[in-house]
Protein backbone atom coordinates (compact mmCIF):
# COMPACT_ATOMS: atom_id res chain seq x y z
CA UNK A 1 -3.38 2.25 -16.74
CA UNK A 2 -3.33 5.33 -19.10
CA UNK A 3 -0.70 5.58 -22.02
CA UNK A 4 0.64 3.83 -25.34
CA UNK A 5 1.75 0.74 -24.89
CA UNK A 6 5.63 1.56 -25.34
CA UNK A 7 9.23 1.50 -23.12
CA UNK A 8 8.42 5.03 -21.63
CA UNK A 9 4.97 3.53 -20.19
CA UNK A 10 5.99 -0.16 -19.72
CA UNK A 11 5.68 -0.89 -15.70
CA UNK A 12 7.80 -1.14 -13.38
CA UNK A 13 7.94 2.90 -12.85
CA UNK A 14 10.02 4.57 -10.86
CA UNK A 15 10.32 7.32 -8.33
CA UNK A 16 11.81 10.72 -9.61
CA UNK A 17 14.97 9.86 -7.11
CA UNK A 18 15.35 6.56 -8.64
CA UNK A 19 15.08 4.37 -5.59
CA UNK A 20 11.42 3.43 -5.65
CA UNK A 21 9.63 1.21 -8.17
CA UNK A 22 6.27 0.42 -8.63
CA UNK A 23 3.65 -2.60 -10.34
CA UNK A 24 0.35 -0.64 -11.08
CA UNK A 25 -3.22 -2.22 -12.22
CA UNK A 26 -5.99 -0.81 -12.72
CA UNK A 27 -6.71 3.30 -13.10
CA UNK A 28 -6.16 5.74 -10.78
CA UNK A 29 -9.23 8.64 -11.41
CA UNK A 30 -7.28 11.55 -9.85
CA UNK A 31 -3.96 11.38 -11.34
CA UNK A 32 -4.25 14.72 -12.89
CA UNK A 33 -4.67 16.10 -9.69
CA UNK A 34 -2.11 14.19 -8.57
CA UNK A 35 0.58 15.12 -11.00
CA UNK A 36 -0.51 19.21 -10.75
CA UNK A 37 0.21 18.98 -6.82
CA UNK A 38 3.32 16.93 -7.68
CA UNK A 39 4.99 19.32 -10.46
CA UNK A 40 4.33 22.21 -8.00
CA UNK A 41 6.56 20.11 -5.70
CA UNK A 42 9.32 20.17 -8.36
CA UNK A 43 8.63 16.65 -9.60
CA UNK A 44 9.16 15.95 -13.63
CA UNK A 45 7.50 13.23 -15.09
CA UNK A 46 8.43 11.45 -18.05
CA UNK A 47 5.60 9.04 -19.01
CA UNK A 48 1.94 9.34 -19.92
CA UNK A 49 0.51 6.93 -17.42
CA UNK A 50 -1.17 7.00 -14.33
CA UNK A 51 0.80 5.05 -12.39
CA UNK A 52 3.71 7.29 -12.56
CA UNK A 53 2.43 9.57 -10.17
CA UNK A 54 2.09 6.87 -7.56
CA UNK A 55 6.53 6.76 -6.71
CA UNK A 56 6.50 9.78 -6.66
CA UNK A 57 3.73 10.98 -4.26
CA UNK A 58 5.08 7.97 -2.17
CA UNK A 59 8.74 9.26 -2.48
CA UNK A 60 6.80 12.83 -1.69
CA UNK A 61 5.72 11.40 1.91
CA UNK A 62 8.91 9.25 2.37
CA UNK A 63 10.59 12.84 3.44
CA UNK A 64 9.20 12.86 6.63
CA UNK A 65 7.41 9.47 6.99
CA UNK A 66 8.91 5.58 7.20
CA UNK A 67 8.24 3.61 4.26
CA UNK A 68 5.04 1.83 5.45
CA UNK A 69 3.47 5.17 6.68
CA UNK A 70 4.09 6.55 3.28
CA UNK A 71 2.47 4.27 1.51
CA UNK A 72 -0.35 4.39 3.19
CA UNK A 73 -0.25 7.54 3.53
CA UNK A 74 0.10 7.96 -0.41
CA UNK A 75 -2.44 4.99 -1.23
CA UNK A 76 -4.99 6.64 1.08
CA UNK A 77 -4.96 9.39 -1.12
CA UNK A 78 -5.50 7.39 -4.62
CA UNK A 79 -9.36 7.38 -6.57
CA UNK A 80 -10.05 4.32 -8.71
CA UNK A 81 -9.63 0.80 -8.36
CA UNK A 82 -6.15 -0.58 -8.33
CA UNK A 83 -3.68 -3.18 -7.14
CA UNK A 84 0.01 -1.75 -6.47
CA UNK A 85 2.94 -3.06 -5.07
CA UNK A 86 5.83 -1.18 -4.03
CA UNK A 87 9.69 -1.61 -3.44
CA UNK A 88 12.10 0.71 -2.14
CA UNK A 89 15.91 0.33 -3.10
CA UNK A 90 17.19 1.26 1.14
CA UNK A 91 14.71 -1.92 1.83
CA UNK A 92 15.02 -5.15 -0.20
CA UNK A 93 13.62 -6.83 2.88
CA UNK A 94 10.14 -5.59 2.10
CA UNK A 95 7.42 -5.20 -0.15
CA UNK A 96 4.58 -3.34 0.01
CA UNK A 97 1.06 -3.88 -1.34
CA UNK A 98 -2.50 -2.64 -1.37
CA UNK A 99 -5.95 -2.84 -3.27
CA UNK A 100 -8.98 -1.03 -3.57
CA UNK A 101 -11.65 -2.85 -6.36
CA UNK A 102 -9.06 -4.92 -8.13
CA UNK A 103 -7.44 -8.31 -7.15
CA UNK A 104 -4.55 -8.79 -4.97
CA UNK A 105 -3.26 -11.78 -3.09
CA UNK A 106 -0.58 -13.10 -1.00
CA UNK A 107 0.58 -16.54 -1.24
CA UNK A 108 2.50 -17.80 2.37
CA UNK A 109 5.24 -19.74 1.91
CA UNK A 110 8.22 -20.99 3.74
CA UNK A 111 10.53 -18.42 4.81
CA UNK A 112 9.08 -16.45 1.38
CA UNK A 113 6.07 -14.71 0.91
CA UNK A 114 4.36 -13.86 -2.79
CA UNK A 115 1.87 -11.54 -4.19
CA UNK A 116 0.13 -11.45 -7.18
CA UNK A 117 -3.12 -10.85 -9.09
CA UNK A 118 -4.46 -14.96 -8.82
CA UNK A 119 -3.04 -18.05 -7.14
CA UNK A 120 -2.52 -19.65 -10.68
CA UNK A 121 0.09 -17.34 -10.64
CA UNK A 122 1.91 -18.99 -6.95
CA UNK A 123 0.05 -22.09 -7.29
CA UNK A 124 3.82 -24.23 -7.62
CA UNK A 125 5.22 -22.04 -4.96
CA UNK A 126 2.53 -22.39 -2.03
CA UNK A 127 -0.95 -22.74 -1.67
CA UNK A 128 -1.51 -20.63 1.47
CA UNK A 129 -3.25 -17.89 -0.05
CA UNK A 130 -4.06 -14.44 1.71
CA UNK A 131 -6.95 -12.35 -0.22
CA UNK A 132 -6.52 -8.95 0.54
CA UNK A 133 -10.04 -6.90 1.40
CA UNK A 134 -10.58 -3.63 -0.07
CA UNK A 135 -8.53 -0.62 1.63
CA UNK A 136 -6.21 -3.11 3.04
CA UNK A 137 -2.19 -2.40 2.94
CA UNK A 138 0.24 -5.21 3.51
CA UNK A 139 4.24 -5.00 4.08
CA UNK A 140 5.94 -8.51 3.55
CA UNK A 141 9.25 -9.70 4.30
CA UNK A 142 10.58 -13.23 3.87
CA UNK A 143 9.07 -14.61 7.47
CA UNK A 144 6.03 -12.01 8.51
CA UNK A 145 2.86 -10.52 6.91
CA UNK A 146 1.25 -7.16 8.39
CA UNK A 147 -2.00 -5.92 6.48
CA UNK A 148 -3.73 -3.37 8.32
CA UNK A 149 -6.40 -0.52 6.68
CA UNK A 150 -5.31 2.31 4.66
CA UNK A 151 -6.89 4.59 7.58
CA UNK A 152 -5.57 2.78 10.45
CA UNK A 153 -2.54 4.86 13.10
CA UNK A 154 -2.25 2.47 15.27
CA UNK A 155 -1.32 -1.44 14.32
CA UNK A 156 -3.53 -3.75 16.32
CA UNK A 157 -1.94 -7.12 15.66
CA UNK A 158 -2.68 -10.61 15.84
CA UNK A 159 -0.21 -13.67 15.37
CA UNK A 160 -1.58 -15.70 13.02
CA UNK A 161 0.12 -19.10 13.95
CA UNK A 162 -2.05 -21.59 12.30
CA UNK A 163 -4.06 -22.17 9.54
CA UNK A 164 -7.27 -22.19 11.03
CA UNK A 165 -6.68 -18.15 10.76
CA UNK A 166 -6.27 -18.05 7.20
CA UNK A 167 -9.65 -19.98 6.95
CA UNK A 168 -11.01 -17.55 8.73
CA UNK A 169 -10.00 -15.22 6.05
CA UNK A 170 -10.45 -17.15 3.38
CA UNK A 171 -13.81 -18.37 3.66
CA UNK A 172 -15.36 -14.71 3.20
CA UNK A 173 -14.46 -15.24 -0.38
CA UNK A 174 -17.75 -16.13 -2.46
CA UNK A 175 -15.52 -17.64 -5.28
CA UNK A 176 -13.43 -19.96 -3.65
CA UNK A 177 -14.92 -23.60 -2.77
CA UNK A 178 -15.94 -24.57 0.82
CA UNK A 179 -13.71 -28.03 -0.37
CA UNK A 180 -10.55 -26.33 -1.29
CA UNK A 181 -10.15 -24.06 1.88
CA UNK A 182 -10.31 -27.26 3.95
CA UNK A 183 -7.69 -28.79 1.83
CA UNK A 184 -5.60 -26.12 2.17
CA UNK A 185 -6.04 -25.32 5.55
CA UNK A 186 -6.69 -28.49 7.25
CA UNK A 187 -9.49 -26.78 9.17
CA UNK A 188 -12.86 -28.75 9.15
CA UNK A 189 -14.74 -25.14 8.19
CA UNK A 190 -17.80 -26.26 10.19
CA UNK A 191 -16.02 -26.41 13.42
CA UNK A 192 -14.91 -22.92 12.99
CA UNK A 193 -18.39 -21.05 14.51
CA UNK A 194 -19.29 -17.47 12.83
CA UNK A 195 -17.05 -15.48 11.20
CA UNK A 196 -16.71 -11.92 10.17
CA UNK A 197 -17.05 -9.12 13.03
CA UNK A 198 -15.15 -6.06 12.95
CA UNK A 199 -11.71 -6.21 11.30
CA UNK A 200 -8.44 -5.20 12.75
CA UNK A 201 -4.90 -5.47 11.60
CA UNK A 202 -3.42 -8.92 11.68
CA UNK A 203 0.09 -10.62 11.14
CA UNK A 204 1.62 -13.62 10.14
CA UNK A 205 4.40 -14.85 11.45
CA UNK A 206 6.96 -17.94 10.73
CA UNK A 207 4.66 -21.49 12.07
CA UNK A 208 7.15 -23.55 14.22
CA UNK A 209 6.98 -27.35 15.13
């Protein structure tokens, strides 16, 4: 992120209106841009980072949008590489995330879900991990998990009941060991066939039994 390292630029940053906050990494190219279409819009801003302008072009949609759609709408319109997360005031049930060229994960746990930048970070809380693909946007609540593109209109979902799906996921990762996914999942990997294809919009739901 842009800015001195000091309380007017420390993270989390909110929305102009107060009820939106925001956890920004990475750099977000067109911020200039950003802020000019903003101010026209009436919006002050009171920091000199980046990230600041992500709230409130969020809050900007929110008008006339739901929360999801205005994130995505928002992150759609971001240049750089980044990994935010978002949380509205009206809706401590959710959070909101999305990446494009920077880390991001979600860790699924029982009746609580986690994000953050590397599962050292969740490792004691779960070890169900979630990598989130480039251009992906999540919303989390305690129980479910919906990531779908930054492009997509309509959600094409899938329940993701067992862990043989999050292998599935998992396994496109280059960096994470054949041997730990089928610890973690309890899916022999070699039974799973070919993977990949074209990618739609998935959730996770609670596992019962």
């Amino acid at each position: 992120t842009h800015g001195e390292p000091n309380n007017e630029n420390a993270h989390p940053h909110l929305s102009q209106s107060g009820d939106l906050s925001i956890i920004h990494n990475g750099i977000i190219e067109n911020h200039d841009q950003i802020r000019k279409k903003l101010i026209s819009h009436g919006y002050e801003f009171y920091s000199e980072t980046d990230t600041e302008v992500i709230p409130n072009l969020i809050h900007y949609y929110s008008d006339k949008l739901t929360h999801y759609e205005a994130f995505k709408k928002a992150i759609s319109e971001l240049q750089g590489a980044f990994a935010i997360a978002a949380f509205f005031a009206d809706d401590p049930g959710h959070m909101y995330a999305a990446k494009v060229s920077a880390p991001l994960i979600i860790g699924k746990g029982k009746s609580e879900n986690f994000i953050a930048s590397d599962p050292l970070a969740i490792i004691e809380h779960t070890k169900k991990i979630i990598y989130l693909d480039d251009y992906e946007v999540a919303r989390i609540s305690n129980k479910t998990i919906d990531i779908e593109d930054f492009f997509t209109d309509t959600v094409k979902s899938q329940n993701g009941h067992g862990n043989q799906e999050l292998a599935k996921i998992l396994i496109d990762k280059a960096n994470v060991s054949v041997s730990w996914l089928e610890n973690i999942s309890g899916v022999s990997l070699s039974s799973l066939g070919q993977l990949g294809g074209h990618r739609t919009a998935r959730t996770w739901k609670p596992e019962h039994g």
